[in-house]
Protein backbone atom coordinates (compact mmCIF):
# COMPACT_ATOMS: atom_id res chain seq x y z
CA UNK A 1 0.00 0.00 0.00
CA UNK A 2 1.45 3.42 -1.15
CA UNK A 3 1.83 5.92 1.69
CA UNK A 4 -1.16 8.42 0.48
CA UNK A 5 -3.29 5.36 0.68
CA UNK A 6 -2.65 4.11 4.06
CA UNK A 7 -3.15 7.88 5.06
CA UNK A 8 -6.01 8.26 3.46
CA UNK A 9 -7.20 4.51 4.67
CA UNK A 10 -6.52 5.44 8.19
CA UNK A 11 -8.06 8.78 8.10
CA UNK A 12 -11.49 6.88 6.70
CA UNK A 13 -10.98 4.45 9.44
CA UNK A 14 -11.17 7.02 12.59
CA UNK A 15 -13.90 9.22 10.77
CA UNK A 16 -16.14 6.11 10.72
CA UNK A 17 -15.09 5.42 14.45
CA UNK A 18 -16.32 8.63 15.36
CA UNK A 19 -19.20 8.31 14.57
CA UNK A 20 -20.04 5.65 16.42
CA UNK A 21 -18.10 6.48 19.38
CA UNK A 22 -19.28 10.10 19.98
CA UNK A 23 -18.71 10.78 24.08
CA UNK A 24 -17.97 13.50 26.05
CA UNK A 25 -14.34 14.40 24.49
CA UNK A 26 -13.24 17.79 23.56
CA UNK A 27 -10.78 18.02 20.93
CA UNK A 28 -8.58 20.46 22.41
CA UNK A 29 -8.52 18.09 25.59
CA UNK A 30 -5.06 18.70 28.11
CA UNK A 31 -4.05 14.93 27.21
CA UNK A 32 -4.40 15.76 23.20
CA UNK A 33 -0.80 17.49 22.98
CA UNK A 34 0.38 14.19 25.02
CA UNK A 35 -0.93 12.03 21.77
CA UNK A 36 0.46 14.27 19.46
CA UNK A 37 4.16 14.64 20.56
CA UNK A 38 4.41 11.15 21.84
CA UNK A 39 3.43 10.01 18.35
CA UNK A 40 5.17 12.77 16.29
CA UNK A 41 8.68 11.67 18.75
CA UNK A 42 7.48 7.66 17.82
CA UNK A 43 7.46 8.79 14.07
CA UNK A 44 10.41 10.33 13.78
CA UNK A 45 12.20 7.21 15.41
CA UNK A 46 10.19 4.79 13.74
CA UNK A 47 11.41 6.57 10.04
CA UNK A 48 14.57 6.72 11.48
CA UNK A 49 15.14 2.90 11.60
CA UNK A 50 12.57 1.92 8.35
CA UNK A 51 13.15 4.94 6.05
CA UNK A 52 10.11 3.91 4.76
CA UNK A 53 7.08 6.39 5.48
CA UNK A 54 4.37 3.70 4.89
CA UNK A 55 5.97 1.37 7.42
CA UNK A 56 7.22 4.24 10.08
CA UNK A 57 3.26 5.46 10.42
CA UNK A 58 2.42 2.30 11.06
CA UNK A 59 4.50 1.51 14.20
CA UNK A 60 4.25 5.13 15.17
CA UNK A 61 0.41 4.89 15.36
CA UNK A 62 0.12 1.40 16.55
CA UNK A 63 0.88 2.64 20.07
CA UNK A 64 -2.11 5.04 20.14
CA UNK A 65 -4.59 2.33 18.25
CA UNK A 66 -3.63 -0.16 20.97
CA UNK A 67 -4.09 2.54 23.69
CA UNK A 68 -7.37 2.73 22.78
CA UNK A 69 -8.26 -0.32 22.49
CA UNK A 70 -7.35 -0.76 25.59
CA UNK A 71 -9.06 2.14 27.22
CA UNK A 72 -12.19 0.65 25.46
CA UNK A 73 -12.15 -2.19 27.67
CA UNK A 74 -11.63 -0.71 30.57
CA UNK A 75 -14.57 0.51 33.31
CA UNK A 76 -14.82 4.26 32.61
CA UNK A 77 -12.61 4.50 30.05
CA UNK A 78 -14.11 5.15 26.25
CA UNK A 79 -12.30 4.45 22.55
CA UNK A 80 -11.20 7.70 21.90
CA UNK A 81 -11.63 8.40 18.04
CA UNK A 82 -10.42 11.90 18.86
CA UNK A 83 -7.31 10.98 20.66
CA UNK A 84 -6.66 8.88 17.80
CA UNK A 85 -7.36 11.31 15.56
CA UNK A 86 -3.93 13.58 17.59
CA UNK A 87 -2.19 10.39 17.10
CA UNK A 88 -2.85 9.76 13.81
CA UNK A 89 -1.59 13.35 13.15
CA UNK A 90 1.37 13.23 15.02
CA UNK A 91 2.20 10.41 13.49
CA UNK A 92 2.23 11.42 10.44
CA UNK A 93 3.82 15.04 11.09
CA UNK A 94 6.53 12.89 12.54
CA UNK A 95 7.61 10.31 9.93
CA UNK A 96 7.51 13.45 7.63
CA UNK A 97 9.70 15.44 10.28
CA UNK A 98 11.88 12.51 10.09
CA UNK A 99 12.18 11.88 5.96
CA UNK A 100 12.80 15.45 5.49
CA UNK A 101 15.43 15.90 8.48
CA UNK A 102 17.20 11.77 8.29
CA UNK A 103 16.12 11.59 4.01
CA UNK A 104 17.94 8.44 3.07
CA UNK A 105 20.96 8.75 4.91
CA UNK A 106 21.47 5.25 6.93
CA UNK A 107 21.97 5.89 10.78
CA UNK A 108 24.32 3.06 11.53
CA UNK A 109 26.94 1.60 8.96
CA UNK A 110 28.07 3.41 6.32
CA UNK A 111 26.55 6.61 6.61
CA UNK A 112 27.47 10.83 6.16
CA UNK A 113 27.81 10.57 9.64
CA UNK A 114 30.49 7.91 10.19
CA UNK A 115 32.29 9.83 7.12
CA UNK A 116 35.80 11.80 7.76
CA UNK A 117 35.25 15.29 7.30
């Protein structure tokens, strides 16, 4: 799956959550900025050992998605489509951080950065 795809599959995926799982949420919540940077910080990490953009969103959403689920089955806790939603976007702002910042340059090996100056 190209990487537009599984964007655009994922964003499909937590608009059709939402609407199902409307509850008392605000999107501008304190713990929203907590979904965002810890998934933007997972993204960048994630890119940094795939350099692939499809892959990297994957593992730096997974977190949140599991999170979720999680909180779903707890006693009152909710599935947060809007939480999701931060992580989705952090994600993704993240693994794009990372391809423009890392590119393809490998971090361990042979890389610019093991190069003599």
């Amino acid at each position: 799956m190209k990487y537009p795809q599984a964007l655009q599959t994922t964003a499909l995926l937590i608009l059709l959550l939402s609407s199902h799982l409307v509850h008392a949420d605000a999107w501008t919540g304190k713990d929203k900025s907590l979904h965002f940077g810890v998934s933007a910080a997972l993204g960048v990490a994630a890119y940094a050992q795939t350099h692939d953009r499809t892959k990297a969103f994957a593992w730096a959403i997974a977190p949140g998605v599991l999170k979720e689920i999680a909180d779903s089955q707890s006693d009152g806790n909710q599935f947060s489509s809007k939480d999701l939603a931060w992580d989705a976007l952090g994600a993704f702002v993240g693994v794009q951080a990372g391809h423009w910042v890392i590119g393809n340059q490998q971090i361990a090996g042979n890389n610019i950065l093991s190069q003599p100056c």
